[in-house]
Protein backbone atom coordinates (compact mmCIF):
# COMPACT_ATOMS: atom_id res chain seq x y z
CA UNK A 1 -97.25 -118.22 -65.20
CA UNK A 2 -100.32 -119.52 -67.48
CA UNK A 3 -101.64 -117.82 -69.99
CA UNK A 4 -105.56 -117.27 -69.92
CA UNK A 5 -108.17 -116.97 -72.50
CA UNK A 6 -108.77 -113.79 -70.68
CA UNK A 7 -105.47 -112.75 -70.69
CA UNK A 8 -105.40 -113.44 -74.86
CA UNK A 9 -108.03 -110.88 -75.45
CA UNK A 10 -106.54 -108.59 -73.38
CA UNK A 11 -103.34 -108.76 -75.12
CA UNK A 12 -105.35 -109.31 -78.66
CA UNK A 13 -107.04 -105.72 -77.55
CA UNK A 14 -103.77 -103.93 -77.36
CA UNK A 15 -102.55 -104.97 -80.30
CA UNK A 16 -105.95 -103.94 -82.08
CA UNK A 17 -106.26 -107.23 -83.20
CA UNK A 18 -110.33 -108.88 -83.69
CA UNK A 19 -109.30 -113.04 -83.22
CA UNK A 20 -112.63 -115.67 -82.53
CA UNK A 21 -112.73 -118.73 -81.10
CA UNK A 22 -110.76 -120.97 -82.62
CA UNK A 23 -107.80 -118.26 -83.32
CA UNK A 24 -108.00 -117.40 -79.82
CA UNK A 25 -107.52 -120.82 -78.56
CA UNK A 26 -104.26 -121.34 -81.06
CA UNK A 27 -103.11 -117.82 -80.10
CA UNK A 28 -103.62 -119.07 -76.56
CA UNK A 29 -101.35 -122.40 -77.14
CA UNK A 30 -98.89 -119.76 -79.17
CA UNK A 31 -98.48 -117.70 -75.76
CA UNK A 32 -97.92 -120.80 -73.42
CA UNK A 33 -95.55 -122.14 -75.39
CA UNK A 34 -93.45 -118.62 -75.58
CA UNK A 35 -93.80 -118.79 -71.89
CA UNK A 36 -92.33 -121.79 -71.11
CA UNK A 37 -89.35 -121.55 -73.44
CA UNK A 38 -88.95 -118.24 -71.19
CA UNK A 39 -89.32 -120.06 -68.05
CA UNK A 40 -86.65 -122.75 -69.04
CA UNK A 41 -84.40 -119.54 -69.62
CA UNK A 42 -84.79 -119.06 -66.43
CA UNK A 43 -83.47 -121.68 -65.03
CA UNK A 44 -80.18 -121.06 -66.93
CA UNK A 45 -77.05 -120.17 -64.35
CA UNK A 46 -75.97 -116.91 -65.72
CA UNK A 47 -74.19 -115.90 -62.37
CA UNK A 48 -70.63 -116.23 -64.21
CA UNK A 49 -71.49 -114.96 -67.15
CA UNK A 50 -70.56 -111.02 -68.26
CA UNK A 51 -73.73 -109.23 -69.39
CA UNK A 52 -73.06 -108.80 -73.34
CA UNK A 53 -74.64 -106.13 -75.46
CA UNK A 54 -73.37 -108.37 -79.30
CA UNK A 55 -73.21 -111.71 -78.97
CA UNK A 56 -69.93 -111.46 -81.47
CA UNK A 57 -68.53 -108.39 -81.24
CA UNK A 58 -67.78 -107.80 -84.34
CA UNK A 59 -67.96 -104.07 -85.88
CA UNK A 60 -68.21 -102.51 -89.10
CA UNK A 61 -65.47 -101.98 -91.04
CA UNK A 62 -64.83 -98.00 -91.96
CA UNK A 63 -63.49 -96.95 -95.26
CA UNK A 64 -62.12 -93.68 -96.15
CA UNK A 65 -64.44 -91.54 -98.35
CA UNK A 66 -63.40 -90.97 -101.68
CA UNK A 67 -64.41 -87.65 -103.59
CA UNK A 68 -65.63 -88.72 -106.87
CA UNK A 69 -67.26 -86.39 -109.52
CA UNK A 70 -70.95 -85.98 -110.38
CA UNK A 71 -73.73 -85.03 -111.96
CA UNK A 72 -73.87 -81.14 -112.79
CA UNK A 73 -76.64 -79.46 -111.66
CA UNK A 74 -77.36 -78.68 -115.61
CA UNK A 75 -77.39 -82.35 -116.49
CA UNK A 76 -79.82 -83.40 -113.75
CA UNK A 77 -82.48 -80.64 -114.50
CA UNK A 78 -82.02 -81.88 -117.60
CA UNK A 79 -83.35 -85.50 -116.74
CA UNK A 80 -85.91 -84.16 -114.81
CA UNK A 81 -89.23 -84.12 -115.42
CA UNK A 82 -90.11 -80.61 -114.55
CA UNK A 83 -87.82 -77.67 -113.51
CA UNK A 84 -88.41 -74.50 -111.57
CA UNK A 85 -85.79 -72.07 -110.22
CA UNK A 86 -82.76 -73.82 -110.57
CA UNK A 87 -84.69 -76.96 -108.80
CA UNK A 88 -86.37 -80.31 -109.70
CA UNK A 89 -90.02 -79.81 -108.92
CA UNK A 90 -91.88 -82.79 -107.91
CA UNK A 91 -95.77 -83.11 -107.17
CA UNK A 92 -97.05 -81.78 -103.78
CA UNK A 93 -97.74 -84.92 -101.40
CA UNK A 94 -98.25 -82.96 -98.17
CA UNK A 95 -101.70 -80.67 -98.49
């Protein structure tokens, strides 16, 4: 498939993106070149090959959760800035 200048500003459009000239032709070049690394891809023979969803599959190692003590809720209020109710009051960001 080749990319078009057409096709650029199309794409450029969606992405709400304002490119001229010269940034359209290297955004152009950018495209082809993705393109053809995709086509080579293509031409890979995959038939023997199990789908994968990890390349390594490798997973996370779980640890058990350990109970440890905290902050009371006196010594926090205490920190805090302002206090109302038993709470930490913090400025209003939603109107």
């Amino acid at each position: 498939m080749r990319v078009t200048i057409k096709d650029v500003k199309h794409i450029m459009k969606l992405a709400y993106l304002d490119l001229k000239g010269e940034e359209e032709e290297k955004m152009l070049k950018h495209f082809s070149r993705i393109l053809e690394y995709f086509a080579k891809l293509q031409e890979l023979d995959t038939a023997n090959i199990e789908p994968l969803s990890h390349v390594i599959e490798e997973s996370t190692p779980l640890r058990e959760d350990e109970v440890k003590k905290g902050l009371s809720q006196r010594d926090v209020l205490s920190m805090a800035p302002e206090e109302e109710g038993g709470y930490v009051k913090v400025p209003k960001i939603v109107e």
